[in-house]
PDB file of N, CA and C in Angstrom:
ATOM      1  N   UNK A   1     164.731  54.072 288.323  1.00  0.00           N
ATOM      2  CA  UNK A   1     165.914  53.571 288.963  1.00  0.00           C
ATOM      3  C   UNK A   1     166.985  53.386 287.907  1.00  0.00           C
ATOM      4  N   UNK A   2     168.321  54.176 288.029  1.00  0.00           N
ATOM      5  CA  UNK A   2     169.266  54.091 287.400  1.00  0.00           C
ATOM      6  C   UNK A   2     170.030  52.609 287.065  1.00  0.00           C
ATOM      7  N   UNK A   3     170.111  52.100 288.411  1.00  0.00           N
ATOM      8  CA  UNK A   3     171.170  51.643 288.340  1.00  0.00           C
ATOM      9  C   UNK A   3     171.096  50.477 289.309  1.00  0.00           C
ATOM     10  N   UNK A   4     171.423  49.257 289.465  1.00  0.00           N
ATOM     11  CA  UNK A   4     170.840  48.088 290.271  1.00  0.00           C
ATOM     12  C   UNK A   4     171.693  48.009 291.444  1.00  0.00           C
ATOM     13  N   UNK A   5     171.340  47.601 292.714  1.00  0.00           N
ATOM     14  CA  UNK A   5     171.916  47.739 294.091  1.00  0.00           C
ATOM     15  C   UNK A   5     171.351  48.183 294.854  1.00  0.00           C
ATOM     16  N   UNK A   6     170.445  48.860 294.922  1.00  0.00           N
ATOM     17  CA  UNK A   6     169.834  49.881 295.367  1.00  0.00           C
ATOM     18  C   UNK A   6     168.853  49.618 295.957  1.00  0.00           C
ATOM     19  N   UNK A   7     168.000  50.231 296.639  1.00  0.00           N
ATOM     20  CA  UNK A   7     166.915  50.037 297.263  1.00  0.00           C
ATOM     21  C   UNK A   7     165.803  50.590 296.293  1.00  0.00           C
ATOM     22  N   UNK A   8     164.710  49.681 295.615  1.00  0.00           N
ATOM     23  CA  UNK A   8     163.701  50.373 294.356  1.00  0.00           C
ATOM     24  C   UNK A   8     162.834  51.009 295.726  1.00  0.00           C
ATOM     25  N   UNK A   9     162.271  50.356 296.572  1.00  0.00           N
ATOM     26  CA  UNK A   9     161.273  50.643 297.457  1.00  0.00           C
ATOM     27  C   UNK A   9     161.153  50.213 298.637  1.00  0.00           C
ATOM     28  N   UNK A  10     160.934  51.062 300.002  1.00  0.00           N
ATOM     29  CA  UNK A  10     161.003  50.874 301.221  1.00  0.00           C
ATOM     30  C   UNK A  10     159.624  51.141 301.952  1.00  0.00           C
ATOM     31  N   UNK A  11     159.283  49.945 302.576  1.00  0.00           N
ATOM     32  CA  UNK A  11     157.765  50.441 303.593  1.00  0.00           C
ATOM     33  C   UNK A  11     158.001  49.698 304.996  1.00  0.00           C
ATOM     34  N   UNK A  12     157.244  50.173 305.650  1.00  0.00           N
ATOM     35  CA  UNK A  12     157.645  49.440 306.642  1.00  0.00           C
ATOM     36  C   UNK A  12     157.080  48.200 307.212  1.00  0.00           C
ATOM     37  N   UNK A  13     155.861  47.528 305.900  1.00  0.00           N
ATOM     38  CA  UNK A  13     155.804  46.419 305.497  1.00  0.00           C
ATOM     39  C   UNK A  13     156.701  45.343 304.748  1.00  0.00           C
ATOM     40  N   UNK A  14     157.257  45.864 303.875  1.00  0.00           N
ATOM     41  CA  UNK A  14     158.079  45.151 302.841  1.00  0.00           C
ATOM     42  C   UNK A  14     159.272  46.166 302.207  1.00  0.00           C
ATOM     43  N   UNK A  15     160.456  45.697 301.532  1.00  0.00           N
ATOM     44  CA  UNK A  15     161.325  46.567 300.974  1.00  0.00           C
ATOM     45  C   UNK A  15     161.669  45.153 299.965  1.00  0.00           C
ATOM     46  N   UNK A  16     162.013  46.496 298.719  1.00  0.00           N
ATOM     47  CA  UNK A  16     162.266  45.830 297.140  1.00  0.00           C
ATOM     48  C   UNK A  16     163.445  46.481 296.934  1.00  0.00           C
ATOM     49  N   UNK A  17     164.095  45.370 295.948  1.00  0.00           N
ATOM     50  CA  UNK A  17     165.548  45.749 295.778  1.00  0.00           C
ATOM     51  C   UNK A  17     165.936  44.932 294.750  1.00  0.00           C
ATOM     52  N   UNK A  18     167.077  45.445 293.971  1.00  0.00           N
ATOM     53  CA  UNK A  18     167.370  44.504 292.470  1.00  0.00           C
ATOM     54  C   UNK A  18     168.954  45.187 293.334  1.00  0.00           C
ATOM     55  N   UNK A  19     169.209  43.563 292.834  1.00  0.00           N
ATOM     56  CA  UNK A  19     170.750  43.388 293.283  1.00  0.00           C
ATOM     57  C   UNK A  19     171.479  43.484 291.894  1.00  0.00           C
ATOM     58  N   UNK A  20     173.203  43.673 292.073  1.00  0.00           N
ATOM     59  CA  UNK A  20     174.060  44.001 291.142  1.00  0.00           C
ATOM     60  C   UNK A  20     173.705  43.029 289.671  1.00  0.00           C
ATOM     61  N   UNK A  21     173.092  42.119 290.373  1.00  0.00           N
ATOM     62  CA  UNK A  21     173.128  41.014 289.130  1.00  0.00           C
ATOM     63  C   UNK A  21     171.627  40.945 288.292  1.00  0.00           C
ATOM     64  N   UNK A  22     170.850  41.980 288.627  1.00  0.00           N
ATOM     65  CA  UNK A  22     169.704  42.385 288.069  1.00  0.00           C
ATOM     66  C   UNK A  22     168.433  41.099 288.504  1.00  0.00           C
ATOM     67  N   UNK A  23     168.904  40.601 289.314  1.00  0.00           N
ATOM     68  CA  UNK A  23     167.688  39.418 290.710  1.00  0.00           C
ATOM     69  C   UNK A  23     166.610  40.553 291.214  1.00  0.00           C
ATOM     70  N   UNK A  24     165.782  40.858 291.489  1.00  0.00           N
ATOM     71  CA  UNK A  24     164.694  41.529 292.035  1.00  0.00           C
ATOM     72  C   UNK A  24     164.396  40.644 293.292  1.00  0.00           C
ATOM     73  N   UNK A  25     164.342  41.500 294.689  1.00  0.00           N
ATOM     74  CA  UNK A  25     164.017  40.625 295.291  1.00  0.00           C
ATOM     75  C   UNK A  25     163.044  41.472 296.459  1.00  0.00           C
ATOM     76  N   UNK A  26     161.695  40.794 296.968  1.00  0.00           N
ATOM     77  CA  UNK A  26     161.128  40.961 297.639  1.00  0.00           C
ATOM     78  C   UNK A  26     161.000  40.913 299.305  1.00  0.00           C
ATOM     79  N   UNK A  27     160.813  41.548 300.145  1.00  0.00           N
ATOM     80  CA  UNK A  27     160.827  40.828 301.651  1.00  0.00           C
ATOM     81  C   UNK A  27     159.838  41.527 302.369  1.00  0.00           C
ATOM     82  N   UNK A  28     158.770  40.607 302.375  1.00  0.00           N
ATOM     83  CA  UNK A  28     157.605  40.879 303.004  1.00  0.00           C
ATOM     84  C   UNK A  28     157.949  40.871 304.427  1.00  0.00           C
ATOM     85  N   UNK A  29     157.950  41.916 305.001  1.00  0.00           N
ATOM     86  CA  UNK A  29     157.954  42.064 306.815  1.00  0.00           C
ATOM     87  C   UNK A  29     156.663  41.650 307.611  1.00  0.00           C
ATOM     88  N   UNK A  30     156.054  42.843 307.246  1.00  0.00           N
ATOM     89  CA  UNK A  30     154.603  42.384 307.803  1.00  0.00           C
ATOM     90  C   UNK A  30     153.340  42.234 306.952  1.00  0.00           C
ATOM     91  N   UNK A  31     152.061  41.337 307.664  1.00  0.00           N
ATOM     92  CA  UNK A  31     150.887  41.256 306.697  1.00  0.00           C
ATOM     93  C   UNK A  31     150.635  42.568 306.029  1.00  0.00           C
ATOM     94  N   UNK A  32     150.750  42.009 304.412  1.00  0.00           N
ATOM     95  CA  UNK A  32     150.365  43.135 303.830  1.00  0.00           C
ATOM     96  C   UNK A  32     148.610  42.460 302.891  1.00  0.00           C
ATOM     97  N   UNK A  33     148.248  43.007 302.359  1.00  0.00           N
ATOM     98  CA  UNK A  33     147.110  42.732 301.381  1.00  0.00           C
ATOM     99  C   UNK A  33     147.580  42.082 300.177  1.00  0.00           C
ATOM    100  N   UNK A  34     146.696  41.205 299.448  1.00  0.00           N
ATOM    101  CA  UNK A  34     147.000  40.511 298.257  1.00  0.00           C
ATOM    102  C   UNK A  34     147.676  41.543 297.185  1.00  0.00           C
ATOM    103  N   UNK A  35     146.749  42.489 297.034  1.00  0.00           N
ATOM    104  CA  UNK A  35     146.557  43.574 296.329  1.00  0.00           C
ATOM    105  C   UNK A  35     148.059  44.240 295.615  1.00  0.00           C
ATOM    106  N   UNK A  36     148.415  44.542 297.286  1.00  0.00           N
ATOM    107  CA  UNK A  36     149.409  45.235 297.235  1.00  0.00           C
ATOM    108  C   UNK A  36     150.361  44.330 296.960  1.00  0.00           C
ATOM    109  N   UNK A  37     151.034  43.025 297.288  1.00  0.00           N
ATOM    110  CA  UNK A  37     151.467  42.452 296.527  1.00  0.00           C
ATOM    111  C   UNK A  37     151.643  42.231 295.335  1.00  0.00           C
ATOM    112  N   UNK A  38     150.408  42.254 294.051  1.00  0.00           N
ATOM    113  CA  UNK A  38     150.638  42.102 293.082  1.00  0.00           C
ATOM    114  C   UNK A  38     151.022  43.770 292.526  1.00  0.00           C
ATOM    115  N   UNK A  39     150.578  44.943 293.062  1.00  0.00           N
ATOM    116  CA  UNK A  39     151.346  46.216 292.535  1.00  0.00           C
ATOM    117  C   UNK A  39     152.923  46.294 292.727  1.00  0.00           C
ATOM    118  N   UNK A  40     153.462  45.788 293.529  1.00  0.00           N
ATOM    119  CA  UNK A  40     154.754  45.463 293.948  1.00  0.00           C
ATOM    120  C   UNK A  40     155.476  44.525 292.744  1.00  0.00           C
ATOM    121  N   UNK A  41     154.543  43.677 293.130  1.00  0.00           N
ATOM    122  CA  UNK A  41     155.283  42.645 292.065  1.00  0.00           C
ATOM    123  C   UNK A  41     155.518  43.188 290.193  1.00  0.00           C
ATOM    124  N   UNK A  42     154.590  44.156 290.071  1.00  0.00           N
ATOM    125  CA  UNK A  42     153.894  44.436 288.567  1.00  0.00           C
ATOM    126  C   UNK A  42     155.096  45.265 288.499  1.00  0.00           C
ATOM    127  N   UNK A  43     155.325  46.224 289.720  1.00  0.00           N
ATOM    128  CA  UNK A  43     156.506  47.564 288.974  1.00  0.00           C
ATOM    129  C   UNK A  43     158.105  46.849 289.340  1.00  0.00           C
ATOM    130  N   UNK A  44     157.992  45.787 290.172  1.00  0.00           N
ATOM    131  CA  UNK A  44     159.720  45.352 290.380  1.00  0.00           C
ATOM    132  C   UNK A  44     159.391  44.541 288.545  1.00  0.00           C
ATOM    133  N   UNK A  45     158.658  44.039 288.381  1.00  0.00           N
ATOM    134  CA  UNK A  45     158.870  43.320 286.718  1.00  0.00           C
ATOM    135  C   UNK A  45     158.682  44.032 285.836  1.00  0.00           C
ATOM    136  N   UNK A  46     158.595  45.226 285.643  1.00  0.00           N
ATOM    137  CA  UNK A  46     158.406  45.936 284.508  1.00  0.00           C
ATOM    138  C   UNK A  46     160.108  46.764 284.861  1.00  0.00           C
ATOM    139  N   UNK A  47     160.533  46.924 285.813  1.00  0.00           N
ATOM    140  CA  UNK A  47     161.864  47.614 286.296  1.00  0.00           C
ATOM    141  C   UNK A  47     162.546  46.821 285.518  1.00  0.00           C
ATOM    142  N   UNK A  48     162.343  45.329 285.923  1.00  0.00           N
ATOM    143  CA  UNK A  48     163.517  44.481 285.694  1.00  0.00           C
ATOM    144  C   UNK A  48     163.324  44.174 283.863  1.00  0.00           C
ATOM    145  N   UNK A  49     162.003  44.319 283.463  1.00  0.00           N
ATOM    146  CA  UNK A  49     161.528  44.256 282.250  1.00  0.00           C
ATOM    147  C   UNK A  49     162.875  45.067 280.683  1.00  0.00           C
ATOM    148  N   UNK A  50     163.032  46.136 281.679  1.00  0.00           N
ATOM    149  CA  UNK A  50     163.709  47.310 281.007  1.00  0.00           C
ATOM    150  C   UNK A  50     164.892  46.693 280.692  1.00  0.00           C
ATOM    151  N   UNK A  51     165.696  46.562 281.303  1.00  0.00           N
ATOM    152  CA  UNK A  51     166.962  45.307 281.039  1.00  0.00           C
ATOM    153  C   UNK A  51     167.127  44.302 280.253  1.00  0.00           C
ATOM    154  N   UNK A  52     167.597  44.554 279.084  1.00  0.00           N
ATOM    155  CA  UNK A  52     167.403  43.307 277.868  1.00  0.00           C
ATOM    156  C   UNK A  52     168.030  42.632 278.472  1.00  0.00           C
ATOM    157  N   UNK A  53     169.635  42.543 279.098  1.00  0.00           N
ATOM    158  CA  UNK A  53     170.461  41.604 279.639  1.00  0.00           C
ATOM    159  C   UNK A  53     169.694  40.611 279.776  1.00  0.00           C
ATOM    160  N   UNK A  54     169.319  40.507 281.137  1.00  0.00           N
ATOM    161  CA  UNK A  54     168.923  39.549 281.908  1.00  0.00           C
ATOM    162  C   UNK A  54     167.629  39.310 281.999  1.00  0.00           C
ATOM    163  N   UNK A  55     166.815  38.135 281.760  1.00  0.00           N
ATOM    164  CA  UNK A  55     165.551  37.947 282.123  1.00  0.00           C
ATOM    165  C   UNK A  55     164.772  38.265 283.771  1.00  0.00           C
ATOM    166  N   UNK A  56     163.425  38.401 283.473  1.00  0.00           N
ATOM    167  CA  UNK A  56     163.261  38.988 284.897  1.00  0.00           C
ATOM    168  C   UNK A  56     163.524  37.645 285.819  1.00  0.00           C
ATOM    169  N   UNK A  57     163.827  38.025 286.957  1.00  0.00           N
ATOM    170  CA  UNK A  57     164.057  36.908 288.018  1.00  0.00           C
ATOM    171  C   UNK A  57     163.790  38.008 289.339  1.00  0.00           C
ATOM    172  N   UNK A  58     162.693  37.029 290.070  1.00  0.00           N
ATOM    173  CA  UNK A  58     162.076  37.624 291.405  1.00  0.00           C
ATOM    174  C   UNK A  58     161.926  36.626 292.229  1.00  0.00           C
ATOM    175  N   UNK A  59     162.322  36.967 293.561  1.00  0.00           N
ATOM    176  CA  UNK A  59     162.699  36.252 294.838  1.00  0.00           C
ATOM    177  C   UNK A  59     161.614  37.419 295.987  1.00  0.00           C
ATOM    178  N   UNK A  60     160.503  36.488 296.387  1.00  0.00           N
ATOM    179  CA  UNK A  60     159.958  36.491 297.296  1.00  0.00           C
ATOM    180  C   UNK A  60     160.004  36.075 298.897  1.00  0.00           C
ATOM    181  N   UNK A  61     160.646  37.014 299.818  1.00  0.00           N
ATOM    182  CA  UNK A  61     161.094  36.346 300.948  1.00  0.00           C
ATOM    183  C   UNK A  61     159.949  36.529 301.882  1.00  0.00           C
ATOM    184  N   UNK A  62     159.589  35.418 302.730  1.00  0.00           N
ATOM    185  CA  UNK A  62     158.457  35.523 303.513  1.00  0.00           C
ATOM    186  C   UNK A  62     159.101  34.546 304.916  1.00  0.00           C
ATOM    187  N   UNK A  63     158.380  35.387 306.605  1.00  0.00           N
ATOM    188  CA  UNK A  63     158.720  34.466 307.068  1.00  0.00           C
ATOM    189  C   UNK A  63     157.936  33.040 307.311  1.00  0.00           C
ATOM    190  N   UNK A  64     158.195  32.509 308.295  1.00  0.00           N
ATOM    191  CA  UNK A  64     157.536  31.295 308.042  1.00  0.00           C
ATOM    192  C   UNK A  64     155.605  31.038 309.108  1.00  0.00           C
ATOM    193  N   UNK A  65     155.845  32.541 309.985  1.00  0.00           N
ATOM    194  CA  UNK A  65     154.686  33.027 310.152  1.00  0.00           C
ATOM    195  C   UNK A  65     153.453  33.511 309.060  1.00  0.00           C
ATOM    196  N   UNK A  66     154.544  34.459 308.136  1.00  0.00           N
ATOM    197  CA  UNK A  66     153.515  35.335 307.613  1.00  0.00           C
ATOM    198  C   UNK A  66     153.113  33.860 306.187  1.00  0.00           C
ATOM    199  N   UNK A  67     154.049  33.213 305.854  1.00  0.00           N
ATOM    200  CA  UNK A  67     153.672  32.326 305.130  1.00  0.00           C
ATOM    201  C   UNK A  67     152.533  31.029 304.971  1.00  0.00           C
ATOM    202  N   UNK A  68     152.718  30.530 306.886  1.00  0.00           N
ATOM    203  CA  UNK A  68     151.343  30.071 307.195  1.00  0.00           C
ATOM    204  C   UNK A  68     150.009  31.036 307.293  1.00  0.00           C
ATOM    205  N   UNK A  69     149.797  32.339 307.216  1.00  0.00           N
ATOM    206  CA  UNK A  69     148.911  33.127 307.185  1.00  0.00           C
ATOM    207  C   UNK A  69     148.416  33.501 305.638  1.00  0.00           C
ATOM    208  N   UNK A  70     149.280  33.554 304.991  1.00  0.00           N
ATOM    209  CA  UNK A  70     148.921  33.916 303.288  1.00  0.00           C
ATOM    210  C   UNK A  70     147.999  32.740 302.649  1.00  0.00           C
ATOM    211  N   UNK A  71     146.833  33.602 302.061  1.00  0.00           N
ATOM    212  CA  UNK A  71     146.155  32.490 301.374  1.00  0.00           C
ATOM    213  C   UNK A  71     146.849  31.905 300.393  1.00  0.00           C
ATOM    214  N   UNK A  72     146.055  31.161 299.807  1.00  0.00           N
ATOM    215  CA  UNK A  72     146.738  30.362 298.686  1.00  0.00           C
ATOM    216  C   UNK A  72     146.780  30.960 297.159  1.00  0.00           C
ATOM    217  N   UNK A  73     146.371  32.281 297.167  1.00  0.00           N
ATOM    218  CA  UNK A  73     146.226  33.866 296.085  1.00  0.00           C
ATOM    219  C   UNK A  73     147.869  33.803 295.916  1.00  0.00           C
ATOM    220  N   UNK A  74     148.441  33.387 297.172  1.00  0.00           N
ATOM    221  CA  UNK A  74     150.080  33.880 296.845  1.00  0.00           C
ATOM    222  C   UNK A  74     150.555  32.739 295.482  1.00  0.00           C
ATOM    223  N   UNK A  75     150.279  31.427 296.217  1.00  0.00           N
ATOM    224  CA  UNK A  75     150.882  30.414 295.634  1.00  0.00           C
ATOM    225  C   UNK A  75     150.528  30.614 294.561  1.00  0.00           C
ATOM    226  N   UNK A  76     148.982  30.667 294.052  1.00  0.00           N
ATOM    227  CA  UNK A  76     148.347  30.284 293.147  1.00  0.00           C
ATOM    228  C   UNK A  76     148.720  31.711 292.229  1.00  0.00           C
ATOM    229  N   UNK A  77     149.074  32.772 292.240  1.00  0.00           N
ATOM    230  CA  UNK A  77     149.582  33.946 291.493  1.00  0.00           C
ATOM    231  C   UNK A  77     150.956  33.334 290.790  1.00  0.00           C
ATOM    232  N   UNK A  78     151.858  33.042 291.781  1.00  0.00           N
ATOM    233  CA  UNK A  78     153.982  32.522 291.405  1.00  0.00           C
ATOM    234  C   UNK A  78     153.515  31.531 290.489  1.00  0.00           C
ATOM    235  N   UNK A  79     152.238  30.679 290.647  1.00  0.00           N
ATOM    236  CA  UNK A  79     151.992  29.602 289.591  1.00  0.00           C
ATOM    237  C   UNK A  79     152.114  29.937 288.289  1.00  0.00           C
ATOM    238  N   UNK A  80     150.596  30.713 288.639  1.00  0.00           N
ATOM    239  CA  UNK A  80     150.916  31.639 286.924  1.00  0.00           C
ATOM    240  C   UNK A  80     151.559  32.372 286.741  1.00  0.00           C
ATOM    241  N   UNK A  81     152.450  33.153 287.220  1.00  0.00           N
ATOM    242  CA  UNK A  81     153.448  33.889 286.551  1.00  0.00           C
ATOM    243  C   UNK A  81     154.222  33.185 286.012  1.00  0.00           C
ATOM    244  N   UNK A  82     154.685  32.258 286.919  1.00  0.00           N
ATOM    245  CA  UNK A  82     155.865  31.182 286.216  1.00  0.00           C
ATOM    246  C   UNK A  82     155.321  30.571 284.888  1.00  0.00           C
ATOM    247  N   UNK A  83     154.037  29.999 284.587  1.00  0.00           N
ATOM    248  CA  UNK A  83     153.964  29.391 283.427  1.00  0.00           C
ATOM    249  C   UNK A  83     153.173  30.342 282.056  1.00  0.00           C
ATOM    250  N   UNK A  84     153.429  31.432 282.469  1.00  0.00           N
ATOM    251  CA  UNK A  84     152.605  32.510 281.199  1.00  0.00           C
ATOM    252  C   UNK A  84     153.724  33.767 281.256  1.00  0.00           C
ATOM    253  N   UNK A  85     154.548  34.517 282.389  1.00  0.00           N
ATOM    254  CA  UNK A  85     155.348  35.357 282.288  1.00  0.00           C
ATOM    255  C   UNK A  85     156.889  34.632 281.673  1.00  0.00           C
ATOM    256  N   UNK A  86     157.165  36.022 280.947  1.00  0.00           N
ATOM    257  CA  UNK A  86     158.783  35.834 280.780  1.00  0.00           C
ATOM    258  C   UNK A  86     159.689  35.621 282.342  1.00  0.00           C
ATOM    259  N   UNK A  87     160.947  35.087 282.841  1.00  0.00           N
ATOM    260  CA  UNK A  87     160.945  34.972 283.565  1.00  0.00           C
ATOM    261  C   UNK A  87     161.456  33.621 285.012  1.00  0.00           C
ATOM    262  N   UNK A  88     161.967  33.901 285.811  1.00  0.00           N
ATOM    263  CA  UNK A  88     162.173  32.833 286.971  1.00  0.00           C
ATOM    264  C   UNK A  88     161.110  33.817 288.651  1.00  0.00           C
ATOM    265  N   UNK A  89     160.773  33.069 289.021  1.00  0.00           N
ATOM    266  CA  UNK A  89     159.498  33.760 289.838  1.00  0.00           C
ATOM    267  C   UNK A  89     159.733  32.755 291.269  1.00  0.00           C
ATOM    268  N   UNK A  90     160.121  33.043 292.271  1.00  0.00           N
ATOM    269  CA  UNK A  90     160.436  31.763 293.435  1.00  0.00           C
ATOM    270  C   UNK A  90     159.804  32.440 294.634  1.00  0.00           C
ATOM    271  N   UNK A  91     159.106  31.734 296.116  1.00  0.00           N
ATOM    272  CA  UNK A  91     158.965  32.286 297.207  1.00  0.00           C
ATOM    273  C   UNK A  91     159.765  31.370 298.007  1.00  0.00           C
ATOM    274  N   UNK A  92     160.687  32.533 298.967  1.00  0.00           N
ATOM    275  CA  UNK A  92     161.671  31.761 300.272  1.00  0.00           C
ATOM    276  C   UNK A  92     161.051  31.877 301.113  1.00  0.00           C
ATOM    277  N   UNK A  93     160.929  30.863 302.346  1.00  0.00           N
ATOM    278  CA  UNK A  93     160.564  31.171 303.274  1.00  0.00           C
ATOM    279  C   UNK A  93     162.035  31.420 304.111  1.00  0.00           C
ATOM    280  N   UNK A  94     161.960  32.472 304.633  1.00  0.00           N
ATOM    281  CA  UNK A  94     163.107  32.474 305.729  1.00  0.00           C
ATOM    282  C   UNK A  94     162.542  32.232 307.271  1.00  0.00           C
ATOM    283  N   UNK A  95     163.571  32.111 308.324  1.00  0.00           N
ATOM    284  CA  UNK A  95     163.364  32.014 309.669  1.00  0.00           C
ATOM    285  C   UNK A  95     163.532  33.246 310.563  1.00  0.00           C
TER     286      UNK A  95
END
């Protein structure tokens, strides 16, 4: 990916995207697997990695369905990233 704005990746589970200001941001649509979450998460931070500018910063949007359904693998992953990755690491719940 050249250039930030853009759409990095589209499924018709989730779509990834780094905005003008080099934010990475996630939006889980439908249940996806732990799994695949953390491959998602691994290539939007190594994208955003590339960018000396700005430190990585990732925004996880979930709704407030799929959020009561996610084990606690989610929480307990943003934990450690936040206290061992370079980095700002957050999950939204939207409505």
């Amino acid at each position: 990916m050249d250039s930030f704005g853009n759409i990095f990746r589209k499924t018709q589970n989730y779509r990834v995207l780094i905005d003008s200001e080099g934010v990475g941001h996630i939006r889980i649509i439908k249940r996806v697997n732990f799994r695949t979450i953390l491959v998602v998460f691994k290539d939007l931070y190594l994208e955003l990695k590339k960018n000396e500018v700005y430190s990585p910063h990732i925004i996880i949007y979930v709704s407030q369905s799929l959020c009561d359904e996610m084990s606690e693998n989610m929480h307990g992953f943003l934990d450690f990233a936040v206290s061992c990755m370079d980095g700002t690491f957050e999950i939204r719940v939207i409505e």
